[in-house]
N, C-alpha and C. Protein backbone atom coordinates (compact mmCIF):
# COMPACT_ATOMS: atom_id res chain seq x y z
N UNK A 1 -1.08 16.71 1.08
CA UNK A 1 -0.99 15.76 -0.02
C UNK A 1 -1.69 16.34 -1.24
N UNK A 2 -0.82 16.50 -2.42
CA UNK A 2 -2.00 16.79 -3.60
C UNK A 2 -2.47 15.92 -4.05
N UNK A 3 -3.50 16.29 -4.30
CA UNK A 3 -4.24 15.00 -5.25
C UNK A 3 -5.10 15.78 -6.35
N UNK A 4 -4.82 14.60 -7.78
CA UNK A 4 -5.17 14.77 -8.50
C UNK A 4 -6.53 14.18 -9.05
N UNK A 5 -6.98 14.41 -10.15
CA UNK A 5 -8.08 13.72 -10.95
C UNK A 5 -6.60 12.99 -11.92
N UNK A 6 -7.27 11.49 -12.13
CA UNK A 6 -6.62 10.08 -13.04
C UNK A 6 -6.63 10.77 -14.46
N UNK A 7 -8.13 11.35 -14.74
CA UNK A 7 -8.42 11.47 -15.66
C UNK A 7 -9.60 13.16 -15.61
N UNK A 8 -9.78 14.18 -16.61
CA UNK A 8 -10.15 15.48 -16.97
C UNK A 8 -11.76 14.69 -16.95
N UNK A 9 -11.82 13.49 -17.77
CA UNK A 9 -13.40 13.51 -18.36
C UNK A 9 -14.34 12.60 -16.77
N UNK A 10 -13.25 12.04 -16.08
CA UNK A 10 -13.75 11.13 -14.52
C UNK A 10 -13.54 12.15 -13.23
N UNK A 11 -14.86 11.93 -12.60
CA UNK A 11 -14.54 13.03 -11.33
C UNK A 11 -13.60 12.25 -10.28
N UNK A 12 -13.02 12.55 -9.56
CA UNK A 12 -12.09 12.46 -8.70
C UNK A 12 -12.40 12.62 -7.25
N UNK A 13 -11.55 12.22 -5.94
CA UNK A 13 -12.08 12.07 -4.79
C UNK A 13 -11.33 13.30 -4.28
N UNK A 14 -11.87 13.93 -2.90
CA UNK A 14 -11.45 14.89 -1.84
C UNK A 14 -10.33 14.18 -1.67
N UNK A 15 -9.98 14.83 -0.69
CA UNK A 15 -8.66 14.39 0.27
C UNK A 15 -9.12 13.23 1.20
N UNK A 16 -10.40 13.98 2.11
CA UNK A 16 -11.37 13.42 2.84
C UNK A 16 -11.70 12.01 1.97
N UNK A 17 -12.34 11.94 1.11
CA UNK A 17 -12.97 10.70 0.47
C UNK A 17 -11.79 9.98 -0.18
N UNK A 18 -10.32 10.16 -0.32
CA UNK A 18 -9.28 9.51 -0.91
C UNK A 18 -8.83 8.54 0.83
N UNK A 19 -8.97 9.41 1.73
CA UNK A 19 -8.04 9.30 2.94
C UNK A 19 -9.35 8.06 3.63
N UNK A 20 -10.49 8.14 3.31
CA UNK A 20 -11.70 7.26 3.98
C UNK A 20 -11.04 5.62 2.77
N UNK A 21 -11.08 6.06 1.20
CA UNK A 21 -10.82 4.64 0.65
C UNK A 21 -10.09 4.42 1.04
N UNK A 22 -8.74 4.64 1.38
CA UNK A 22 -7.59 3.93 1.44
C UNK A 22 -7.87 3.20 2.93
N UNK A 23 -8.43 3.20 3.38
CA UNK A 23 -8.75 2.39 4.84
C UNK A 23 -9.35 1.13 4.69
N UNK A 24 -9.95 0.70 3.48
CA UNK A 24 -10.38 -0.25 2.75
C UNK A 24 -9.90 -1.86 3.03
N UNK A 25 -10.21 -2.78 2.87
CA UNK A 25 -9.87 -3.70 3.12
C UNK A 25 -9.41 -4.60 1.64
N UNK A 26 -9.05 -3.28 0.82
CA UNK A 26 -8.91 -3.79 -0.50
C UNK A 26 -7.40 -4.25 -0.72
N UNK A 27 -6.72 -4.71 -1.48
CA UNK A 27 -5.14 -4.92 -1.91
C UNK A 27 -4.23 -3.62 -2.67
N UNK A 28 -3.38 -3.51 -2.50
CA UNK A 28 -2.38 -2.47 -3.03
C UNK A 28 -1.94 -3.17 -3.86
N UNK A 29 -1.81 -2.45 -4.97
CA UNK A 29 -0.72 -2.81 -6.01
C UNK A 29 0.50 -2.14 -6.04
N UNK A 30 1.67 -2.92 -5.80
CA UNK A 30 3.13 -2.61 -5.36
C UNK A 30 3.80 -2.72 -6.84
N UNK A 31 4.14 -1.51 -7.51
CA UNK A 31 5.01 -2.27 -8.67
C UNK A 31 6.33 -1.08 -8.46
N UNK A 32 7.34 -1.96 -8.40
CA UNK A 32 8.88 -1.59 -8.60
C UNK A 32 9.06 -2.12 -9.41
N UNK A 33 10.50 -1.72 -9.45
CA UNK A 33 11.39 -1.92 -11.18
C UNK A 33 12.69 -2.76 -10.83
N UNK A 34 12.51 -3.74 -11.38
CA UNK A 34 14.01 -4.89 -11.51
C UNK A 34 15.03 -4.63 -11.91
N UNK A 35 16.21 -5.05 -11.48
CA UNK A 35 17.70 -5.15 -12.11
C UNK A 35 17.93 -4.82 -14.03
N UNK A 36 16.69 -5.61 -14.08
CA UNK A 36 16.53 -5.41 -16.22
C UNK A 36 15.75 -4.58 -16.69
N UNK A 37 15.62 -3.68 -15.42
CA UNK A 37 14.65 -2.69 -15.66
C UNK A 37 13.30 -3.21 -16.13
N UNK A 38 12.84 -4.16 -15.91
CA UNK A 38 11.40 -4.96 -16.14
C UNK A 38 10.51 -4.35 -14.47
N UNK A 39 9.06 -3.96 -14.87
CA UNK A 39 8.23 -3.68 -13.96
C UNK A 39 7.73 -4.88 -13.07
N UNK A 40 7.26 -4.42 -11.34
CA UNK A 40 7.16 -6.09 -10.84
C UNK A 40 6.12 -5.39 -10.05
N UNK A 41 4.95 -6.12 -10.31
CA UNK A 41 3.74 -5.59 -9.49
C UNK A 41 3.26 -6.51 -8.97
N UNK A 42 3.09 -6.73 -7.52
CA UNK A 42 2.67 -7.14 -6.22
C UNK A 42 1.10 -6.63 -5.37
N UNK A 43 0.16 -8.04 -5.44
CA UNK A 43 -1.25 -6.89 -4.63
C UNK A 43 -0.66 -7.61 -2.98
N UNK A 44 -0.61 -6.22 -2.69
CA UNK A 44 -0.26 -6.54 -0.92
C UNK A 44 -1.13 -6.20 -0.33
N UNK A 45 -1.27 -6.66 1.21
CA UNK A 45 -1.93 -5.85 2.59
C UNK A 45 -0.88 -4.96 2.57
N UNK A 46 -2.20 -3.74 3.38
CA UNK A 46 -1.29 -2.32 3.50
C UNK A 46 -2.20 -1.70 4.64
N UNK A 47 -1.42 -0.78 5.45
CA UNK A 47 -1.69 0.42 6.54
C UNK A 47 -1.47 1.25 5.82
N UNK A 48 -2.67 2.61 5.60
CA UNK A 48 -2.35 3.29 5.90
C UNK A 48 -2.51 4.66 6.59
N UNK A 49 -1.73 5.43 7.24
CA UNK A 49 -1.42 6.57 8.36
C UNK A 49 -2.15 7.82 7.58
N UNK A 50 -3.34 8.04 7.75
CA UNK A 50 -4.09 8.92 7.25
C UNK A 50 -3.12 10.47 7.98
N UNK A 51 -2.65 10.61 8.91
CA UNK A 51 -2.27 11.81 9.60
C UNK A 51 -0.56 11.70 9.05
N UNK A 52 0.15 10.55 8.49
CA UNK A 52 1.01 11.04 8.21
C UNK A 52 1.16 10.91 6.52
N UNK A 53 0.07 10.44 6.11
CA UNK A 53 -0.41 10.59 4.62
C UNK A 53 1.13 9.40 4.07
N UNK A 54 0.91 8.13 4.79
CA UNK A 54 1.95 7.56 4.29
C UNK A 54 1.17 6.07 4.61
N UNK A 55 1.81 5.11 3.50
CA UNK A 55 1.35 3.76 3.30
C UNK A 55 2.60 3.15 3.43
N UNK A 56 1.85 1.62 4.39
CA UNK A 56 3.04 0.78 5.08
C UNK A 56 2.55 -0.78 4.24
N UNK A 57 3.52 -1.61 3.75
CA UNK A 57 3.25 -2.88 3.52
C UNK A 57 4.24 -3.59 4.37
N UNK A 58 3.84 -5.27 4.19
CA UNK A 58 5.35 -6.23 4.87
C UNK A 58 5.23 -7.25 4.17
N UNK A 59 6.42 -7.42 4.34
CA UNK A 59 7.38 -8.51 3.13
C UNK A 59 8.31 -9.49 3.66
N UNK A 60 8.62 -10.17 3.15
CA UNK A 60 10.47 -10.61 3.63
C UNK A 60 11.13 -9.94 3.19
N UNK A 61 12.48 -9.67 3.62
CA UNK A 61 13.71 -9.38 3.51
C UNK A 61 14.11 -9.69 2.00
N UNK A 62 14.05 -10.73 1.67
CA UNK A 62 14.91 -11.07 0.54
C UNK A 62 13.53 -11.63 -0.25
N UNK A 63 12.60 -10.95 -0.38
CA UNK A 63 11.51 -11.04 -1.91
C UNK A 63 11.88 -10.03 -2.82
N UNK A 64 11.82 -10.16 -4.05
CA UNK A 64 11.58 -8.90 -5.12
C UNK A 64 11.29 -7.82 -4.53
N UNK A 65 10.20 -7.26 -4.04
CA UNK A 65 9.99 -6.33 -3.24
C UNK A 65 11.07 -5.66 -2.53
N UNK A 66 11.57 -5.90 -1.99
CA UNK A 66 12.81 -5.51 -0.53
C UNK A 66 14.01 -5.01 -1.96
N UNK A 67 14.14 -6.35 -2.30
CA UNK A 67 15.54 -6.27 -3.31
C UNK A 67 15.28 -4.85 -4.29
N UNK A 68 14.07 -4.80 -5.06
CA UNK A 68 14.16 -3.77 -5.92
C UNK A 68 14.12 -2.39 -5.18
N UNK A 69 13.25 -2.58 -4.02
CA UNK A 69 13.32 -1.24 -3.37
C UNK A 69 14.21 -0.54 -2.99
N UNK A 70 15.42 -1.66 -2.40
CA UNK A 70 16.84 -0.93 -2.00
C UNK A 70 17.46 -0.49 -3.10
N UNK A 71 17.44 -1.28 -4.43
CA UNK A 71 18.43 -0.65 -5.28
C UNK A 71 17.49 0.68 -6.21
N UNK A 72 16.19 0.59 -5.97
CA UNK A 72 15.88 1.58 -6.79
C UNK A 72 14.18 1.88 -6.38
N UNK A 73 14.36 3.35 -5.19
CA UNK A 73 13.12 3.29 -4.10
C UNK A 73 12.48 3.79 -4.81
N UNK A 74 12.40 4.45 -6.15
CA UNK A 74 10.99 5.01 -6.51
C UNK A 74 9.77 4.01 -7.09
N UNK A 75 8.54 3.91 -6.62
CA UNK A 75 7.92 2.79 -6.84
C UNK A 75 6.65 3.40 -7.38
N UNK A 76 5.25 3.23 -7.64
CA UNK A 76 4.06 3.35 -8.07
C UNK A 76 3.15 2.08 -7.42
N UNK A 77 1.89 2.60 -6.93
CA UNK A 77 1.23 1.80 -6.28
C UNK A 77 -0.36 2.29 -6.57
N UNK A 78 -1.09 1.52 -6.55
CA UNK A 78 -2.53 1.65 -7.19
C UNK A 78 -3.53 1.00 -6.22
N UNK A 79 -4.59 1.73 -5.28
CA UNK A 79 -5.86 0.68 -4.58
C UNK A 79 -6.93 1.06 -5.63
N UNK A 80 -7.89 0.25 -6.13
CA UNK A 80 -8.40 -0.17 -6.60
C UNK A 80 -9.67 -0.52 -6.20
N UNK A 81 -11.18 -0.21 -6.50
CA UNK A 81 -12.09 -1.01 -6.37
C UNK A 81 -12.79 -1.62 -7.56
N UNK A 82 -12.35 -2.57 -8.14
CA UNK A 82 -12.89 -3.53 -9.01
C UNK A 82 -14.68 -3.87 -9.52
N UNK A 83 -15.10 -2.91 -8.42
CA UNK A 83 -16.76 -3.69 -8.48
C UNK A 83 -17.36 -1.79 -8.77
N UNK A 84 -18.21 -1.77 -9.76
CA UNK A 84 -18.70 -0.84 -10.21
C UNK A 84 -20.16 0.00 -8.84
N UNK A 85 -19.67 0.91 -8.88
CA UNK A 85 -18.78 2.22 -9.64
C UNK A 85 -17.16 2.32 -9.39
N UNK A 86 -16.32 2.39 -10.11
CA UNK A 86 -15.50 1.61 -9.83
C UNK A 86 -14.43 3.15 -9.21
N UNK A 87 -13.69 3.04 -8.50
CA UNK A 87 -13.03 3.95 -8.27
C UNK A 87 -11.55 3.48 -7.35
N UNK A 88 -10.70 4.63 -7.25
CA UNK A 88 -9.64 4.18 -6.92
C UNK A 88 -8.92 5.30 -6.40
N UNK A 89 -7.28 5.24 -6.04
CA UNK A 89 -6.46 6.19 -5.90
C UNK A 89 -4.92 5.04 -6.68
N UNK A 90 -4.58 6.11 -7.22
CA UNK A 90 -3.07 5.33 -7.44
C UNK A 90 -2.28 6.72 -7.46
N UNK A 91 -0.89 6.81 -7.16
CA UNK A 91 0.04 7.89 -7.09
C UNK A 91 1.96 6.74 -7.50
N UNK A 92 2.55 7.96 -7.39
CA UNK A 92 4.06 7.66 -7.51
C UNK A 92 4.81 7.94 -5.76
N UNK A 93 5.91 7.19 -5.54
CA UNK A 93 5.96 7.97 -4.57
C UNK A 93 8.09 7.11 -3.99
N UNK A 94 8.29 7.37 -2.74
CA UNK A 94 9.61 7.03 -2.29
C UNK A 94 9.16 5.41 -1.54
N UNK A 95 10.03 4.75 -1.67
CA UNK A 95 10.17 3.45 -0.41
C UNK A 95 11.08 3.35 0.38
N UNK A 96 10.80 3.38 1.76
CA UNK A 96 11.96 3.06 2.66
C UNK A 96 11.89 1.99 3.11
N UNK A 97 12.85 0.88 3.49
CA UNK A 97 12.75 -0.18 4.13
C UNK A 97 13.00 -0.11 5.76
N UNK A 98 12.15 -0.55 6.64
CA UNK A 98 12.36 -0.85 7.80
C UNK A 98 12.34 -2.09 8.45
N UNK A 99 13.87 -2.04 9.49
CA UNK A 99 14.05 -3.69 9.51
C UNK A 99 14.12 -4.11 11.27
N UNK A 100 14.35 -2.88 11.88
CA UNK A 100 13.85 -2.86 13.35
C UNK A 100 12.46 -3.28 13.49
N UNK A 101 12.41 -4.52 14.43
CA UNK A 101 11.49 -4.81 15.07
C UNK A 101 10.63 -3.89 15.73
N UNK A 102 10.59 -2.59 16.23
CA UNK A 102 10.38 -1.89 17.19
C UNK A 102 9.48 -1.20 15.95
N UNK A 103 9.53 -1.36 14.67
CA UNK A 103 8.40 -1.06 14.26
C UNK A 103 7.67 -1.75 13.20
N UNK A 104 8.60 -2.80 13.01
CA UNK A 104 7.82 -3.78 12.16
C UNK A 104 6.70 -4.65 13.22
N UNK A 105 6.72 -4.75 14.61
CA UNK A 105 5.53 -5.64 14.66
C UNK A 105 4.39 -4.99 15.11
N UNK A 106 4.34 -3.58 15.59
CA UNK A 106 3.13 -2.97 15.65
C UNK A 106 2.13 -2.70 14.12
N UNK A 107 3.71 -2.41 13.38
CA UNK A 107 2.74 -1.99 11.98
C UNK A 107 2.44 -3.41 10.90
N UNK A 108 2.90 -4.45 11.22
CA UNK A 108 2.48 -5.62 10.95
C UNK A 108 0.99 -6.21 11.98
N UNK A 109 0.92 -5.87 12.87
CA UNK A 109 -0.15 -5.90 13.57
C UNK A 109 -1.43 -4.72 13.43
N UNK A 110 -0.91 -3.87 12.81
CA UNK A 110 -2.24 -3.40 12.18
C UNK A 110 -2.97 -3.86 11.09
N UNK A 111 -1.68 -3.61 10.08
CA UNK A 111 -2.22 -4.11 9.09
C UNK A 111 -2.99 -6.08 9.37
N UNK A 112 -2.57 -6.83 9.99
CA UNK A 112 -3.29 -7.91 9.92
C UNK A 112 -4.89 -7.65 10.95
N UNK A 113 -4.91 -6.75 11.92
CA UNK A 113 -5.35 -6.57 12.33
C UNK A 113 -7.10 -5.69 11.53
N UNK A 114 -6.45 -5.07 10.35
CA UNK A 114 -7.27 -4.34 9.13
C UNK A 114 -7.66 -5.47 8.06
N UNK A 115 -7.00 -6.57 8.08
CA UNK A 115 -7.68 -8.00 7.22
C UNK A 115 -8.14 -8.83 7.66
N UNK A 116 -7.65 -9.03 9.15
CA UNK A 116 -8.18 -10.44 9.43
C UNK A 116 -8.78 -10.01 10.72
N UNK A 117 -8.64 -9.18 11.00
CA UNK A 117 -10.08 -8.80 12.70
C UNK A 117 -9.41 -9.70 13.72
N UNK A 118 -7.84 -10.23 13.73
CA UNK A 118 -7.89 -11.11 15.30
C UNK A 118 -6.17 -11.05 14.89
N UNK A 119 -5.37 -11.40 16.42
CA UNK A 119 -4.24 -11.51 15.84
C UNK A 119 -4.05 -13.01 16.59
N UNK A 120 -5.22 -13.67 16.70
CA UNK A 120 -5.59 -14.98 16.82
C UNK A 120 -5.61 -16.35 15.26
N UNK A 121 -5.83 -15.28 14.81
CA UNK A 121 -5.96 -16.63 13.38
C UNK A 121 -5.32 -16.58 12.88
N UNK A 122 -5.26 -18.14 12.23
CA UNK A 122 -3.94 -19.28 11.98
C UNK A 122 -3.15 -18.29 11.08
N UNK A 123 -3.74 -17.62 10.39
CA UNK A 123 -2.44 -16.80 9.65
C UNK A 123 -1.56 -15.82 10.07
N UNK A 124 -2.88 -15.03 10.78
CA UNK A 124 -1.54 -14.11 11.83
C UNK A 124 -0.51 -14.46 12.13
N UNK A 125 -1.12 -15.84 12.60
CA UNK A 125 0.26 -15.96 13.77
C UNK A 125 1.65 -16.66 13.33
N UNK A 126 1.22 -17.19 11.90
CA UNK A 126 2.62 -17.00 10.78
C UNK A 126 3.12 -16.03 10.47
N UNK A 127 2.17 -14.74 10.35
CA UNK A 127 2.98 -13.55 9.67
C UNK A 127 3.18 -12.85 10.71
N UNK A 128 3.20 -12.69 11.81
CA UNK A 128 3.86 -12.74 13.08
C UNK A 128 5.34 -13.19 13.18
N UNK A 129 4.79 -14.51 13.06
CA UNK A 129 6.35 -15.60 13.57
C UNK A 129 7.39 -14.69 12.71
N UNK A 130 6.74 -15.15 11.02
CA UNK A 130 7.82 -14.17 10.23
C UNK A 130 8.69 -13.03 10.95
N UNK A 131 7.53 -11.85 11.34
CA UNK A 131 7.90 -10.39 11.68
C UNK A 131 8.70 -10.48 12.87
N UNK A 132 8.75 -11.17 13.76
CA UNK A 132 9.18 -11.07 14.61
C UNK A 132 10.79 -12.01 14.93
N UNK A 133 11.03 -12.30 13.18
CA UNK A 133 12.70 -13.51 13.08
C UNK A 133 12.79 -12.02 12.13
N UNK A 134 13.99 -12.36 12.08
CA UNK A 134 15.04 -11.40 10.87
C UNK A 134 14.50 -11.46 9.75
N UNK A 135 13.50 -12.26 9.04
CA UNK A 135 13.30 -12.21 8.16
C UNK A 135 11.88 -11.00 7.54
N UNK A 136 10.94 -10.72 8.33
CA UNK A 136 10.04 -10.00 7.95
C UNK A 136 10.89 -8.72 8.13
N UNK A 137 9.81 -7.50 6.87
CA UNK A 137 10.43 -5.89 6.99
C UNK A 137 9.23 -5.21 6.84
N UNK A 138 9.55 -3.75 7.28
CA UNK A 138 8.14 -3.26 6.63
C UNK A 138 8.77 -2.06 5.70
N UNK A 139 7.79 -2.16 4.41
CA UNK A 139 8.19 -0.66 3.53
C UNK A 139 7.17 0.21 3.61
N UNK A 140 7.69 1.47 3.66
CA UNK A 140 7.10 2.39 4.35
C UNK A 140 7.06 3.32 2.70
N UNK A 141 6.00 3.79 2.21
CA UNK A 141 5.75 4.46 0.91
C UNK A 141 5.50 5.66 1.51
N UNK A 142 6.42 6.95 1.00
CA UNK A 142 6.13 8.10 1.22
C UNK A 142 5.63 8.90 -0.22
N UNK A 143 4.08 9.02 -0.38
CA UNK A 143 3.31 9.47 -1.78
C UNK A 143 4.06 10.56 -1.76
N UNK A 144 4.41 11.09 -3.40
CA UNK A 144 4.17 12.61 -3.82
C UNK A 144 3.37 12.77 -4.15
N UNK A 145 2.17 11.93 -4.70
CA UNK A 145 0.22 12.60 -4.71
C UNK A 145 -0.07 11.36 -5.09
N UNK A 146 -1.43 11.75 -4.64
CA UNK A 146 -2.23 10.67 -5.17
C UNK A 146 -2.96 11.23 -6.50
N UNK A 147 -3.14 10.28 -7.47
CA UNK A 147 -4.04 10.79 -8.55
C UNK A 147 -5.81 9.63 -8.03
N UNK A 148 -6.49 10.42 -7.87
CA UNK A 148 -8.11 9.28 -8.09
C UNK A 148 -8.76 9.35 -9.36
N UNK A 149 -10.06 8.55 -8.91
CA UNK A 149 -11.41 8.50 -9.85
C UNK A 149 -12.25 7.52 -9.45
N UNK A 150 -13.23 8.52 -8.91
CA UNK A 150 -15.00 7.82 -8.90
C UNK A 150 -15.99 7.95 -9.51
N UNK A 151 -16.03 7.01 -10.46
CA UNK A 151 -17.07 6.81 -11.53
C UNK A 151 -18.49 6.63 -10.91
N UNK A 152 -18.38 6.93 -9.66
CA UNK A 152 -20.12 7.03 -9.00
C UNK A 152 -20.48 8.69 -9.19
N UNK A 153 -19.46 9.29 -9.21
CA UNK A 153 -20.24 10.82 -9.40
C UNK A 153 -19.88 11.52 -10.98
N UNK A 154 -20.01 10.07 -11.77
CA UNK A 154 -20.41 10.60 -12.78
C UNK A 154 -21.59 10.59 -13.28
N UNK A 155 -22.52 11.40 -13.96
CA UNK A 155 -23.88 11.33 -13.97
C UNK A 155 -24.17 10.46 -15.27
N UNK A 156 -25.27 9.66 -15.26
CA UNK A 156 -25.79 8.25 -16.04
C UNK A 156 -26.45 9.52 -17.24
């Protein structure tokens, strides 16, 4: 995976320290592009596969999300930590949609499993029910790099 610095004047994370944030229990920002060519940004739960350097979200079938991705998979996505020192990774990258069960409910079960610590509580077991009717999918983001920046190793 390459990865970049966001910015020349902000230091930037390893591979190692990009591949540790993204394990975070923070939100993804999902933005695809609409029919009017208008931008649509989404903060989702997300997995992601440090060994296959790829990020998984889930959706319905028929949200914005799904719809823009099929007609137009190149997307941009941003994690974020909001609370100072503030740092992040965001990159560009491909979306595939997956609509087999056989891998939407393991990777729907991680990811709830990475927010909510049980696949016991009351929400799981809606976004479960979802994943497991025709209606839940999972999109699978394949990065061409990540760009970072951690404003903790910049010196005061």
């Amino acid at each position: 995976m390459k990865i970049l610095n966001a910015s020349p004047e902000i230091p930037g994370m390893t591979k190692e320290e990009a591949d540790r944030f993204l394990e975070s229990k923070l939100n993804l920002q999902f933005a695809t592009i609409d029919d009017k060519g208008d931008p649509n940004i989404q903060p989702v739960w997300f997995y992601y596969n440090k060994d296959e350097k790829k990020l998984f979200i889930m959706t319905g079938k028929s949200t914005n999300k799904s719809r823009n991705v099929r007609e137009r998979p190149n997307i941009y996505f941003c994690v974020e930590d909001g609370n100072s020192p503030y740092k992040g990774v965001k990159g560009k990258g491909v979306a595939t949609i997956f609509e087999d069960p056989k891998i939407i409910i393991p990777t729907v079960e991680m990811i709830i499993l990475k927010y909510l610590g049980s696949l016991d509580h009351p929400v799981a077991k809606i976004i479960m029910d979802r994943s497991k009717s025709e209606e839940g999918v999972v999109i699978e983001i394949n990065p061409k790099f990540f760009s970072t920046w951690d404003f903790g190793k910049t010196k005061s």
